[in-house]
Protein backbone atom coordinates (compact mmCIF):
# COMPACT_ATOMS: atom_id res chain seq x y z
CA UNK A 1 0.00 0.00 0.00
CA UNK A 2 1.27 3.55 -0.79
CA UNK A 3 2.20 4.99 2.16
CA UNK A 4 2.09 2.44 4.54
CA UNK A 5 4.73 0.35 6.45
CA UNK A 6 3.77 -2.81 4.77
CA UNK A 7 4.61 -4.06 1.63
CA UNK A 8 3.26 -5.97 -1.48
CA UNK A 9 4.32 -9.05 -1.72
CA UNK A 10 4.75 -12.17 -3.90
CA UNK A 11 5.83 -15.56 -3.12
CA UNK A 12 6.31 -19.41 -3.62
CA UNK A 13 5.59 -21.76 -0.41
CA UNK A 14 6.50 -25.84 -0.62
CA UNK A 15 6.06 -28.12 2.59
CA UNK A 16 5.65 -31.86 2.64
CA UNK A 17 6.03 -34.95 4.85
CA UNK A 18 8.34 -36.72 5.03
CA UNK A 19 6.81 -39.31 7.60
CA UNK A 20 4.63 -38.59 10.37
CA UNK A 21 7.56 -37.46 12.59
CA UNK A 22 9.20 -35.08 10.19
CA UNK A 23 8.16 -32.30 7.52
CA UNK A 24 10.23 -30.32 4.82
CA UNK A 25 9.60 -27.28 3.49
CA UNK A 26 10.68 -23.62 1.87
CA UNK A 27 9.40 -20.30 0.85
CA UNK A 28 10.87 -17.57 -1.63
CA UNK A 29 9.13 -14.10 -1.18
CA UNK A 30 9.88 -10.81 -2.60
CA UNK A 31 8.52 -7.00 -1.73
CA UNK A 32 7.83 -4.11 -3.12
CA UNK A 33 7.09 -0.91 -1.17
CA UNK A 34 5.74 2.51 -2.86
CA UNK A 35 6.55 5.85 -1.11
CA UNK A 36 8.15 3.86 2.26
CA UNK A 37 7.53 5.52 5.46
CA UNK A 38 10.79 5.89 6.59
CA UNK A 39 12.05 8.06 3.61
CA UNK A 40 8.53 10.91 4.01
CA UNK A 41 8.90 13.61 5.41
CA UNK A 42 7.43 17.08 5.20
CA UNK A 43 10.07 18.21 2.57
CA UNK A 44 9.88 14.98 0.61
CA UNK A 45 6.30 14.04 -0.48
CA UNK A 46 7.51 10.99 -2.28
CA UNK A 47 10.29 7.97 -3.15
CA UNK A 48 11.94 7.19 -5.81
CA UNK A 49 13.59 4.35 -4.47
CA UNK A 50 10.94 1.65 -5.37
CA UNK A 51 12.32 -1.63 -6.42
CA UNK A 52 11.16 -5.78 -6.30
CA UNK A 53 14.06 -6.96 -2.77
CA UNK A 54 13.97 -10.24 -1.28
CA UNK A 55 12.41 -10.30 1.87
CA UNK A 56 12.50 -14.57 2.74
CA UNK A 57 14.63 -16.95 1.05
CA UNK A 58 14.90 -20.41 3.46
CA UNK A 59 14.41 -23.92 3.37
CA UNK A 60 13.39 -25.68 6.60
CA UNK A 61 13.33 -29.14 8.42
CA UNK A 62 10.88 -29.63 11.59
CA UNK A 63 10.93 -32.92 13.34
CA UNK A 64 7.99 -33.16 15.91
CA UNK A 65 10.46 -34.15 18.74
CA UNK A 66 13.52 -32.18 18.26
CA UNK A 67 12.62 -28.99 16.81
CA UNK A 68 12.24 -27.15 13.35
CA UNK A 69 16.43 -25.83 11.79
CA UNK A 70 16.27 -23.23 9.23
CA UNK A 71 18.68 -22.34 6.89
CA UNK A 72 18.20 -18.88 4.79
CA UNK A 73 17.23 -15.47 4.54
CA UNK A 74 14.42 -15.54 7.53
CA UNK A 75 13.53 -13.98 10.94
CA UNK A 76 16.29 -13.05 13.37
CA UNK A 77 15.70 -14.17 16.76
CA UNK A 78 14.23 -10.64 17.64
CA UNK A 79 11.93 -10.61 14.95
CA UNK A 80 8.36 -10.35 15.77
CA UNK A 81 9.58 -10.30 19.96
CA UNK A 82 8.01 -6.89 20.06
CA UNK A 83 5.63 -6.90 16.95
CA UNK A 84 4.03 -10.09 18.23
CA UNK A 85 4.08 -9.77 21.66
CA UNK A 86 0.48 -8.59 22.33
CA UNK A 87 -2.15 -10.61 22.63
CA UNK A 88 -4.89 -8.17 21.78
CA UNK A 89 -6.76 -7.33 18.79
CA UNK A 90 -5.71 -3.27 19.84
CA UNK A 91 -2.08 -4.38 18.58
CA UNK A 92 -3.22 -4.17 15.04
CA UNK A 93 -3.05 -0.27 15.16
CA UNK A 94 -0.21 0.06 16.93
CA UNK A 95 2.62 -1.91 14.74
CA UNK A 96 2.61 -4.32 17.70
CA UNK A 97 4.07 -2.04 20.67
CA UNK A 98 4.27 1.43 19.27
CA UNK A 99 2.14 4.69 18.76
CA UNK A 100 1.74 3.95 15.05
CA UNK A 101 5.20 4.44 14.81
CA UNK A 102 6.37 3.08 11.45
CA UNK A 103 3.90 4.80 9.47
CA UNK A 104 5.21 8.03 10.40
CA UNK A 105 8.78 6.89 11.16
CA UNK A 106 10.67 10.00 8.65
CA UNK A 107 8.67 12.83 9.77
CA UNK A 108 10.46 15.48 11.45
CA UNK A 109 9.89 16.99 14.57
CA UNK A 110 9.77 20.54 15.34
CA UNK A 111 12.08 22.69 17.34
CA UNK A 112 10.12 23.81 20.77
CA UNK A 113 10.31 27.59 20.12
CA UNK A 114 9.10 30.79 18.81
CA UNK A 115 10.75 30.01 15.16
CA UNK A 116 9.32 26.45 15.26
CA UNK A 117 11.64 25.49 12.35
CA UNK A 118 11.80 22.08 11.38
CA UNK A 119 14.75 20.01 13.20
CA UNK A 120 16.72 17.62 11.69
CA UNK A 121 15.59 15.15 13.90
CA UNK A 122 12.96 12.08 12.89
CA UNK A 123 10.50 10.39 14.58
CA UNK A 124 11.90 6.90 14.15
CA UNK A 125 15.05 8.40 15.69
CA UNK A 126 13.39 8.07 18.87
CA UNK A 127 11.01 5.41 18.76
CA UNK A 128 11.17 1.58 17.43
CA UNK A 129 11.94 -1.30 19.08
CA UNK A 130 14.55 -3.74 18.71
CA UNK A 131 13.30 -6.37 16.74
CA UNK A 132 16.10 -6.13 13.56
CA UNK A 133 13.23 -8.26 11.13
CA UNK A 134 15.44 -10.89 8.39
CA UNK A 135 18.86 -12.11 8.18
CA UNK A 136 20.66 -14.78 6.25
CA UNK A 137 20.90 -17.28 8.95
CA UNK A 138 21.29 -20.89 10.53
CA UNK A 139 18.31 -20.61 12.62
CA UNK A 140 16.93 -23.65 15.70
CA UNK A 141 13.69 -23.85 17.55
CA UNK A 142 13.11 -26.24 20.41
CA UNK A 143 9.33 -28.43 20.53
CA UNK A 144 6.93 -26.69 22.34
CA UNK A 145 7.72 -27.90 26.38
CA UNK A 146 5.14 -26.96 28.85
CA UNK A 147 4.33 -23.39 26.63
CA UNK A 148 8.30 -22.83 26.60
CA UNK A 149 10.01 -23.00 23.34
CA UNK A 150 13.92 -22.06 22.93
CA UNK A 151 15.34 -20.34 19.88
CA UNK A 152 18.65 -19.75 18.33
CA UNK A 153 20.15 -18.21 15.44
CA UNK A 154 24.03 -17.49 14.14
CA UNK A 155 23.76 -14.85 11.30
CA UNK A 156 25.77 -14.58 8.17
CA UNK A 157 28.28 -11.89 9.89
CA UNK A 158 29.34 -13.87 12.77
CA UNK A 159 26.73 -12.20 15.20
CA UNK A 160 24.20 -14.90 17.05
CA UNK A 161 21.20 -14.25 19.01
CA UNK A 162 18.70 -16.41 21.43
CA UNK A 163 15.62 -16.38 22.80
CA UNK A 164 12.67 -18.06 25.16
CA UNK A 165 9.12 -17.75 23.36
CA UNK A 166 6.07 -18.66 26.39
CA UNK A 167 2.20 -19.16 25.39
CA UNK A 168 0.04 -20.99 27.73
CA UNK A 169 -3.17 -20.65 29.11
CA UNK A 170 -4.49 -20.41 32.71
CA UNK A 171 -8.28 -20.79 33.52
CA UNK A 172 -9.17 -17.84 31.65
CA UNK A 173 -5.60 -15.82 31.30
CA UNK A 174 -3.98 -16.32 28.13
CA UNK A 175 -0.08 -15.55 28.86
CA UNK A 176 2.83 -14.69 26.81
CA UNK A 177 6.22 -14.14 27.05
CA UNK A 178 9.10 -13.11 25.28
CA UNK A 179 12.91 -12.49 25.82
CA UNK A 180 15.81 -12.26 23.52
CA UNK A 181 20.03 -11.31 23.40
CA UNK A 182 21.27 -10.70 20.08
CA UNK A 183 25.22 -10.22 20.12
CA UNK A 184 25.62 -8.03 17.06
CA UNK A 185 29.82 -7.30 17.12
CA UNK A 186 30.59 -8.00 14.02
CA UNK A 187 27.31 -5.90 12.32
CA UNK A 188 26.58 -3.41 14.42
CA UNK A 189 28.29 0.02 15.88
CA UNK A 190 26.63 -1.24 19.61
CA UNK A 191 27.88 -4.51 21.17
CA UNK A 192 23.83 -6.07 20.69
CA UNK A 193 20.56 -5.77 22.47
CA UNK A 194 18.07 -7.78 25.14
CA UNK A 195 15.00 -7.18 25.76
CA UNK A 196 11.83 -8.78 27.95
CA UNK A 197 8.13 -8.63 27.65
CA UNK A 198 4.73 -10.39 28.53
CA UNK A 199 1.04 -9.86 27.45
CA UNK A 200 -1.84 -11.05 29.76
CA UNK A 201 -5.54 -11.15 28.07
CA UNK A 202 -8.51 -12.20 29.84
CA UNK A 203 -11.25 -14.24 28.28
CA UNK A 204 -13.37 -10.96 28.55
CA UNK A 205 -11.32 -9.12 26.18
CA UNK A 206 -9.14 -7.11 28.62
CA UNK A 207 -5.29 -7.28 27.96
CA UNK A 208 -2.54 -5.84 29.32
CA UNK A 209 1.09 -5.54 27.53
CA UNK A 210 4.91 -4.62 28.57
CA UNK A 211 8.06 -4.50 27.50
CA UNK A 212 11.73 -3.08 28.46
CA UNK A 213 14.96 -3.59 26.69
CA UNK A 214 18.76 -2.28 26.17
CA UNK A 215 21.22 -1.95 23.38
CA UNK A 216 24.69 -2.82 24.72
CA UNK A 217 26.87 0.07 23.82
CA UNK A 218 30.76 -0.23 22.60
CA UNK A 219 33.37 1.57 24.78
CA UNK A 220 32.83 5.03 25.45
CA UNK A 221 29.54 4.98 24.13
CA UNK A 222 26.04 5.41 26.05
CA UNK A 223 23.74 2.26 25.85
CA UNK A 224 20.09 3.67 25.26
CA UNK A 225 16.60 2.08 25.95
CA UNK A 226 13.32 1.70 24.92
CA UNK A 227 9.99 0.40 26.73
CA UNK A 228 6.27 0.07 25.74
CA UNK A 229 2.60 -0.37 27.53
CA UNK A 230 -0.44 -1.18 26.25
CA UNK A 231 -4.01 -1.57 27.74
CA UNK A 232 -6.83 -3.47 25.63
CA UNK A 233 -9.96 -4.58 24.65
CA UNK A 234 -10.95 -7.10 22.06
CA UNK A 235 -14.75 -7.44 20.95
CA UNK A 236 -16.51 -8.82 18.40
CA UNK A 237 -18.57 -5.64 17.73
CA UNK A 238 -19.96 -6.67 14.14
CA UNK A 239 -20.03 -10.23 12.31
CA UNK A 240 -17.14 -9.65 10.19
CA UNK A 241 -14.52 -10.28 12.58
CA UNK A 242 -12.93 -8.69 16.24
CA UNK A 243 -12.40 -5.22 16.85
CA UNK A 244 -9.43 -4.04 19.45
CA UNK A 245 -9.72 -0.49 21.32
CA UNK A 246 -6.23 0.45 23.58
CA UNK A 247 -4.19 3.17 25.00
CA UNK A 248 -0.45 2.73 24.15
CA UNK A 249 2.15 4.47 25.77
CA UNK A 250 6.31 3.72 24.76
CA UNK A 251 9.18 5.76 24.68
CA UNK A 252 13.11 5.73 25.16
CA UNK A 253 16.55 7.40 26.62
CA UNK A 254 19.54 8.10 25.23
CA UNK A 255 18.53 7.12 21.69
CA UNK A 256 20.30 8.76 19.03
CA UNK A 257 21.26 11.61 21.33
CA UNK A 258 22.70 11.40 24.92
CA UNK A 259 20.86 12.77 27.53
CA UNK A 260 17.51 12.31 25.27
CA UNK A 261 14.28 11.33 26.73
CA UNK A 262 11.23 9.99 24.31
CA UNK A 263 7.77 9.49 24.88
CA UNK A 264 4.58 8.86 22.56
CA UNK A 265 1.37 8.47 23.74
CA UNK A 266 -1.84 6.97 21.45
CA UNK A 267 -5.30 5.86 21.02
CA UNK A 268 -6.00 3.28 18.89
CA UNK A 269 -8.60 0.96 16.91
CA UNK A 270 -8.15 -2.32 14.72
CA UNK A 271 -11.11 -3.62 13.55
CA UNK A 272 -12.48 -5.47 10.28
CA UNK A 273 -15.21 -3.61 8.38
CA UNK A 274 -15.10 -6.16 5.30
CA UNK A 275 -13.90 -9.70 4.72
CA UNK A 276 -10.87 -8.83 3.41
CA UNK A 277 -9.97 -5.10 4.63
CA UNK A 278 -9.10 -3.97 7.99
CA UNK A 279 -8.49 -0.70 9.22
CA UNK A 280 -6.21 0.53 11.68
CA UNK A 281 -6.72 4.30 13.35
CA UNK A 282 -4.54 6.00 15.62
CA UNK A 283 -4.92 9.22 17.69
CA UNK A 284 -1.63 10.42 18.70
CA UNK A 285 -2.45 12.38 22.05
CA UNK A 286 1.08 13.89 22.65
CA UNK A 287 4.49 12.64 21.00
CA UNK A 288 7.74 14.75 22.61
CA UNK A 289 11.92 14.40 22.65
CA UNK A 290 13.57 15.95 24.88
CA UNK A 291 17.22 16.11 24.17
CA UNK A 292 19.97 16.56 26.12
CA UNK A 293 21.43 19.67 27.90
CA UNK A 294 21.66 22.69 25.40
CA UNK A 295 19.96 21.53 22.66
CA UNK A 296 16.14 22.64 21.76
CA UNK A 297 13.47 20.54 22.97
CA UNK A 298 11.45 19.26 19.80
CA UNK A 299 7.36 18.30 19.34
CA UNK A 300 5.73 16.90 16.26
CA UNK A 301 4.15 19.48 13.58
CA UNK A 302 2.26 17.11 11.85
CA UNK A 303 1.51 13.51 12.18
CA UNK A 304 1.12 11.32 9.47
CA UNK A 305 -1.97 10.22 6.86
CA UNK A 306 -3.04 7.10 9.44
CA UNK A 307 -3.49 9.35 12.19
CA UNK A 308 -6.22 11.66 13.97
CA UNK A 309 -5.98 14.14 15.91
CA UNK A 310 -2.24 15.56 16.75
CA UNK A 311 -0.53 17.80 18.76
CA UNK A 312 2.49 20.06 19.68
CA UNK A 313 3.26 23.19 17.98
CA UNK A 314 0.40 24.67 16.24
């Protein structure tokens, strides 16, 4: 979609058996993505940069008792930690944990004065998460063990990462959990990242979401973090499908520049209004950086084409 943080996106999928323990499979996807986010800002309306780029590339083999190995282009262990952490429908309009941040991820902020000039500064400067999506990759993932499953990966650089994925059910809680280190030396101008969170959801439609992590600066360097919170509610308002209403709250410190502090604030609804279309909405009630000492505070001037509402300078 033009505009948005997704992509188009074509692909081939096999998968067979092998015997009843063991499957094979593979899938071969490519993306293309008109006027990306990240590149829009309010002095450039559009991208030039549009091109077909692989996006998965992997063969697999998952044996029923000791796990699925992956070898290709696929998900780092951080991918989808944050993105598919929470448990309620709200997530939907919130890119997982954020304040509809990657659809507005290159606009600029606005200097916090009289002249109100336009800083040099983005948006996704400030706020994202560490998930670091696809790498080339020899990638393991433990059977499912009492909701616990253990994963693994050593990239194509040299730089590994693990994690513990949790899903399990209690009366009527539905849990999850997620943690992950990613030691990213050999890629990476900070030493890696780690990060925890868990999403609760009660059978009435209530959920509650969380989640704190740390890049692990280089010597000499300040490590920086980010966090997230969301509150839910899931319904099924109309026939077509669930519809998720939350309040998300995330920010960081010390990203991008020292002494910064980050933090975005939204209202948001997911819901399905036809088989095969859903529409997110999100109401940004205040997104601010404050950067370290001497240097101009900075508020949004306008928030992006998925968004209601705004504020900041006027």
């Amino acid at each position: 979609m033009d505009g948005d943080a997704g992509s188009t996106r074509f692909g081939l999928r096999a998968s067979g058996k092998v015997n009843e323990s063991v499957s094979v499979g593979a899938r071969l996807e490519a993306e293309l993505q008109s006027n990306d986010p990240a590149t829009i800002n309010q002095t450039n309306e559009s991208d030039s940069l549009r091109s077909f780029k692989e996006r998965l590339a992997f063969v697999y083999i998952d044996h029923k008792q000791f796990g699925k190995l992956t070898l290709g282009q696929a998900s780092a262990v951080s991918d989808g930690m944050s993105d598919g952490l929470d448990l309620g429908y709200a997530a939907g309009a919130f890119d997982g944990v954020e304040t509809g941040r990657r659809n507005v991820n290159g606009l600029l902020f606005r200097e916090d004065n009289t002249g109100a000039a336009l800083s040099s500064r983005t948006i996704g400067n400030f706020f994202g998460t560490y998930d670091r999506g696809r790498q080339d990759q020899i990638n393991y993932v433990t059977p499912n063990v009492n909701g616990f499953r253990l994963e693994a990966g050593l990239y194509d650089a040299g730089d590994w990462g693990a994690g513990v994925l949790y899903d399990n059910k209690f009366g009527a809680f539905k849990v999850r959990g997620r943690a992950f280190f990613e030691s990213l030396t050999n890629s990476s101008t900070s030493e890696g990242a780690w990060q925890l969170g868990a999403s609760v959801m009660h059978d009435s439609g209530i959920s509650v979401t969380g989640l704190y992590g740390q890049s692990l600066a280089v010597d000499g360097a300040e490590e920086d973090a980010r966090w997230a919170a969301t509150v839910g509610y899931t319904a099924n308002m109309n026939t077509l499908g669930p519809t998720g209403i939350g309040v998300n709250v995330s920010g960081s410190q010390d990203r991008t520049v020292v002494g910064s502090e980050a933090i975005a604030v939204g209202l948001g609804v997911n819901l399905v209004c036809l088989p095969a279309l859903r529409v997110a909405m999100v109401g940004f009630l205040g997104e601010f950086a404050i950067l370290g000492s001497g240097e101009t505070p900075l508020v949004p001037r306008a928030i992006g084409s998925d968004a209601w509402g705004g504020s900041g300078a006027p």
